[in-house]
Protein backbone atom coordinates (compact mmCIF):
# COMPACT_ATOMS: atom_id res chain seq x y z
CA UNK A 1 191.48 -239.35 208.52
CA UNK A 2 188.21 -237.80 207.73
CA UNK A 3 186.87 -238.65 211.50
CA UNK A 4 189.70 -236.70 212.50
CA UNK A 5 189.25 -233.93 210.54
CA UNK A 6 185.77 -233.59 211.42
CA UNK A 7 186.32 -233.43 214.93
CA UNK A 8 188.91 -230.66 214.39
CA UNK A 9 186.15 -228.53 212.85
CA UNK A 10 183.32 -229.34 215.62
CA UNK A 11 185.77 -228.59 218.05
CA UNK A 12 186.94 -224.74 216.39
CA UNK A 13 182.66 -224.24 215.59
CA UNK A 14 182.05 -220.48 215.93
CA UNK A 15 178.56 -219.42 216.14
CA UNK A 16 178.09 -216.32 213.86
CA UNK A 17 177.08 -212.94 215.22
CA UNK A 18 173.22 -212.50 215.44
CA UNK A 19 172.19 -209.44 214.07
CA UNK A 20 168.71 -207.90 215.36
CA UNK A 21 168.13 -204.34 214.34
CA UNK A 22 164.09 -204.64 213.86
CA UNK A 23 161.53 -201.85 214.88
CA UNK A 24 160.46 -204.47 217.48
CA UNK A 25 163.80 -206.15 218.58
CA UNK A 26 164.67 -204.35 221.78
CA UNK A 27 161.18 -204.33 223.52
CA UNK A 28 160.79 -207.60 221.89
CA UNK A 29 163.98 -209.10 223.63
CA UNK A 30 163.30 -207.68 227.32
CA UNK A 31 159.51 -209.93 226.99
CA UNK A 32 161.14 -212.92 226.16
CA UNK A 33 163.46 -212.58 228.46
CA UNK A 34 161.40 -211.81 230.93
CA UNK A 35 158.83 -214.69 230.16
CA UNK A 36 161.84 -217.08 230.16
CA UNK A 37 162.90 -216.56 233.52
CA UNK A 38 159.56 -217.22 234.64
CA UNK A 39 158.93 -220.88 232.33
CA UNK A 40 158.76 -223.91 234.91
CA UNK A 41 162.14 -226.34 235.22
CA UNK A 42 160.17 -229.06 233.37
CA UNK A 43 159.94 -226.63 229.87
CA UNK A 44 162.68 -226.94 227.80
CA UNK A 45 163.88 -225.05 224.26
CA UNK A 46 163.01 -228.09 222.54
CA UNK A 47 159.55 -228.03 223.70
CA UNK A 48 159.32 -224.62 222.91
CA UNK A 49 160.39 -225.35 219.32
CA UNK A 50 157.85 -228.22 218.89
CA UNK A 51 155.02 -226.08 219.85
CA UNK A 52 156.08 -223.44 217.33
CA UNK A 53 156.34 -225.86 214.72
CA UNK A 54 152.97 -227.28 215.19
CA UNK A 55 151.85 -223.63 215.36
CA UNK A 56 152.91 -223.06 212.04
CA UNK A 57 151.64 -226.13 210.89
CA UNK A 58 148.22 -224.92 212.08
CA UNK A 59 148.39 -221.82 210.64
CA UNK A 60 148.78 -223.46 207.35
CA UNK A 61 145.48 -225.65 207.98
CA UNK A 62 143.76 -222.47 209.43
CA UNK A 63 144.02 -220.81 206.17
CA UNK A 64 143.39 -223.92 204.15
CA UNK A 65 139.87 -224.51 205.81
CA UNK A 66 139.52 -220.87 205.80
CA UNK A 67 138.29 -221.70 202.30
CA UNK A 68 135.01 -222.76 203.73
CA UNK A 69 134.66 -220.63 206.38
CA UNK A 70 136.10 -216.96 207.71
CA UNK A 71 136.22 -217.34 210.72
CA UNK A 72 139.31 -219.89 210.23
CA UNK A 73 141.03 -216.55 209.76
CA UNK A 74 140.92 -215.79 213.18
CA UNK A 75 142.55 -219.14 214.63
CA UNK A 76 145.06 -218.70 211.96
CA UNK A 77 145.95 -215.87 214.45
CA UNK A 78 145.76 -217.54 217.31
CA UNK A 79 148.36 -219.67 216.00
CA UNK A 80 150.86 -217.31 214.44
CA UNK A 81 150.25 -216.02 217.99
CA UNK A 82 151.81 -219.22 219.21
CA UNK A 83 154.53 -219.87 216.86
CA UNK A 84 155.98 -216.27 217.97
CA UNK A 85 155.70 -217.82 221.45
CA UNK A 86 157.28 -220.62 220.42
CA UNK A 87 159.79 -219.88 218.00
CA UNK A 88 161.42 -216.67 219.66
CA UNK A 89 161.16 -218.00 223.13
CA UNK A 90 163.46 -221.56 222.45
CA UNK A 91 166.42 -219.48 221.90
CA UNK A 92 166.01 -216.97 224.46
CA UNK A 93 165.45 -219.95 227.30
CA UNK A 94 168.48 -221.39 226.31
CA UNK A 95 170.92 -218.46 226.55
CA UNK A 96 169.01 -217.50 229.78
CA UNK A 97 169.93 -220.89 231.42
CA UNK A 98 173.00 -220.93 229.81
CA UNK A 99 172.52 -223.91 227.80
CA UNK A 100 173.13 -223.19 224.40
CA UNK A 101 173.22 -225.65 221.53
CA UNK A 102 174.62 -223.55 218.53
CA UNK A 103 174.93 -225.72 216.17
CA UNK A 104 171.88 -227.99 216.85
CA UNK A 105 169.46 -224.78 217.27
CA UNK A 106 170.92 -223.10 214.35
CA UNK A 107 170.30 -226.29 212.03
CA UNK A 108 166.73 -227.86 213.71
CA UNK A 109 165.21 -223.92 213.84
CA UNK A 110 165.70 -222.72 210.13
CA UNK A 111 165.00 -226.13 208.85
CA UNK A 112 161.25 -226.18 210.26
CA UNK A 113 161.10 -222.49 209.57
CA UNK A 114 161.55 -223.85 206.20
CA UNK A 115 158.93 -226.28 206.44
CA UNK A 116 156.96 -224.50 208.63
CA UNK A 117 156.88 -221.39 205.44
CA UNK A 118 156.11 -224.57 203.04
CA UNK A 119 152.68 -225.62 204.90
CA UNK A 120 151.79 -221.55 206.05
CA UNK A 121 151.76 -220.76 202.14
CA UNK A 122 149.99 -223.53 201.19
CA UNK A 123 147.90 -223.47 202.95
CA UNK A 124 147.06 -219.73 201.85
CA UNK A 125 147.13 -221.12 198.40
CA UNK A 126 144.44 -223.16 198.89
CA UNK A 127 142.33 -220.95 201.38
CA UNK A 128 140.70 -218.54 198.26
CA UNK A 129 141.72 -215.43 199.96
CA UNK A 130 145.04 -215.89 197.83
CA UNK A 131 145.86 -216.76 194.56
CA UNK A 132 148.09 -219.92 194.10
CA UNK A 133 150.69 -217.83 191.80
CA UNK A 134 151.00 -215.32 194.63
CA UNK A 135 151.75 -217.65 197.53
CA UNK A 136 153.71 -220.29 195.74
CA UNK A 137 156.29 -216.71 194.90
CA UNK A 138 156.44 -215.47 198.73
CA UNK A 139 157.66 -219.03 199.25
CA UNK A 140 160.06 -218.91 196.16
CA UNK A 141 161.50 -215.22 197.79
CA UNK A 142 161.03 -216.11 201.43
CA UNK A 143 163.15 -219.47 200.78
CA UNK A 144 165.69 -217.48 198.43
CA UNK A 145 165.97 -214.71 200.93
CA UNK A 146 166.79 -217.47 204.01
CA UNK A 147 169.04 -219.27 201.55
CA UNK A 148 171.11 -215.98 201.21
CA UNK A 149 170.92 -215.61 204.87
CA UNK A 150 171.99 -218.97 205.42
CA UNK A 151 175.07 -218.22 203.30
CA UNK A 152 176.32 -215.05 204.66
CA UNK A 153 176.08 -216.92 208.25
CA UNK A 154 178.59 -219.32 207.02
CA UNK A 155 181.14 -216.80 204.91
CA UNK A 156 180.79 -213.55 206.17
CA UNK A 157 180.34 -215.19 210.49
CA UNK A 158 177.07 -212.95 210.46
CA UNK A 159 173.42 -214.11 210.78
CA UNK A 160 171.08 -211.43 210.54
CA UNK A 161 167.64 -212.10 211.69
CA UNK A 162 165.95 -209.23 210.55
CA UNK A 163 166.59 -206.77 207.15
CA UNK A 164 166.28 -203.18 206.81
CA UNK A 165 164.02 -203.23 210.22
CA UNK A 166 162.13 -205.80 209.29
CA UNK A 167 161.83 -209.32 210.73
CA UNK A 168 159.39 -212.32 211.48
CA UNK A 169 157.91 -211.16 214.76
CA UNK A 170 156.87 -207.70 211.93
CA UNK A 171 155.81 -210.25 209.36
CA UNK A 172 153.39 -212.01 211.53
CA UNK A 173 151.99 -208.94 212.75
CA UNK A 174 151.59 -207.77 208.59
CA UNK A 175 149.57 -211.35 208.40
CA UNK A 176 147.77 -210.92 211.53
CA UNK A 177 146.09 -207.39 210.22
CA UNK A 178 146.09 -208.97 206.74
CA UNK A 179 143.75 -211.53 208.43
CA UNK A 180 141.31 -208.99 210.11
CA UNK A 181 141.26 -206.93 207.32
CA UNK A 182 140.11 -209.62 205.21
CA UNK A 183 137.45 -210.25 207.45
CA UNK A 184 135.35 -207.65 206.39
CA UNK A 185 137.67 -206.56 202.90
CA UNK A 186 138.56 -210.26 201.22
CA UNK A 187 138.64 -207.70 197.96
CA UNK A 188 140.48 -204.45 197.18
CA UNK A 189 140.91 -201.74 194.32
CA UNK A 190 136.98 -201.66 193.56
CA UNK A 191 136.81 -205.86 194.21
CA UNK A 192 139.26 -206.08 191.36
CA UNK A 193 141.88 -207.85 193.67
CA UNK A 194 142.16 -210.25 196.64
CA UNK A 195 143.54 -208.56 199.52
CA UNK A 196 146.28 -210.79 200.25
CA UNK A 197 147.20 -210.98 196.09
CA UNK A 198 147.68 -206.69 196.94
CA UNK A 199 149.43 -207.41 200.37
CA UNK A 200 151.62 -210.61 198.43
CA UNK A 201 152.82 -208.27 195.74
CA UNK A 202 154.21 -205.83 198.21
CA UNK A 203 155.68 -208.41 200.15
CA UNK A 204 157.62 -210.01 196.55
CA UNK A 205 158.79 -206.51 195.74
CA UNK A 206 160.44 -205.92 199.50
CA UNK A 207 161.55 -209.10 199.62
CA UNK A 208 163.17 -209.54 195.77
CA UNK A 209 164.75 -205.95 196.38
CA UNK A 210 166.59 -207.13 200.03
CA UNK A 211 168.13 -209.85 198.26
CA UNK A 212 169.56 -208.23 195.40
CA UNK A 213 170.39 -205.62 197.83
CA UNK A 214 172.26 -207.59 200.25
CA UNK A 215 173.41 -210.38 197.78
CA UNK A 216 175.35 -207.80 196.00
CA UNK A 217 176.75 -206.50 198.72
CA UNK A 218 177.84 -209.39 200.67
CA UNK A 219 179.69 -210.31 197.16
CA UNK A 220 181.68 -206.98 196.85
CA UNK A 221 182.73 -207.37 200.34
CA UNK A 222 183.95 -210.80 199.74
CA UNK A 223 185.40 -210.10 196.60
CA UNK A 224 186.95 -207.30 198.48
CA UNK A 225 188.60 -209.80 201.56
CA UNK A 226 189.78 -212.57 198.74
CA UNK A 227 191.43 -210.39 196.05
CA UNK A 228 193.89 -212.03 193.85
CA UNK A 229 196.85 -210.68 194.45
């Protein structure tokens, strides 16, 4: 009985409504779509989501041995870089070749994302340009904020990618001028503050007031649709 009602549910899956309203999205969209016509036969989406996990992996490790030396600041873009490439282009080749795997994207890409945010702010915890406390709460909000996200996919049949015109591809390009700008200004406010503790404390405040934001109002709406009548 529970094979059977398992296979009922595969077989009425859904995949939620992406929702894409960034400054970036729309030029953003016709590149990747561009670049994925052009990717050879032999290049899959799961290729392309292996290199932008090891990407983020790397950026992690950039920033870690950026403890010892700057310049590790600069891979650390080359990589983010690369897990753009990587991570926004394995969806887009599949829908361009028609041959989409909802469920199996949705799952394997937000569970590295995950994991991939897990070894990126560690690895800024542990590069000196950041303070632990800092990087261990952008984890705390980024994974709160995806858990949220997560939810509303499943209740509401919406995933939105990107909040109040804000989304990754913007956040990488925050850390990639976070990174030059450290080159030469590791210390801000007279030298009073790592630059990335400033930048961190921005980024806590946006993200803490999205999700109460959008928690609250993704729970009036479906207090609204399941009244007790």
């Amino acid at each position: 009985m529970a094979i059977s009602v398992f296979t009922d549910a595969v077989s009425g899956f859904q995949p939620a409504a992406r929702r894409q309203e960034s400054f970036l999205a729309d030029g953003e969209r016709r590149l990747l779509i561009a670049i994925a016509k052009r990717i050879p036969g032999g290049i899959n989406s799961d290729h392309l989501t292996v290199v932008g996990f090891a990407a983020h992996l790397l950026t992690g490790l950039s920033y870690a041995l950026a403890r010892f030396h700057r310049l590790w600041l600069v891979a650390a873009i080359f990589f983010l870089v690369l897990n753009w490439l990587g991570d926004s282009l394995d969806g887009t080749l599949a829908r361009v070749r028609r041959a989409e795997r909802p469920r199996y994207g949705f799952y394997v890409d937000h569970m590295l994302d995950s994991l991939g945010a897990v070894a990126l702010m560690g690895g800024l915890a542990l590069s000196g340009y950041a303070s632990p406390s800092v990087a261990t709460a952008l984890l705390v909000a980024f994974l709160l904020l995806s858990i949220q996200s997560y939810l509303a996919t499943h209740t509401l049949g919406e995933f939105r990618l990107s909040f109040w015109s804000f989304g990754p591809t913007e956040v990488r390009l925050a850390l990639i001028a976070a990174n030059l700008a450290a080159l030469r200004w590791p210390r801000v406010l007279g030298g009073h503050y790592r630059l990335f503790d400033a930048g961190g404390v921005v980024g806590i405040a946006g993200m803490t007031a999205i999700l109460v934001v959008f928690t609250g109002r993704n729970i009036c709406r479906l207090y609204n649709e399941e009244r007790i009548r």
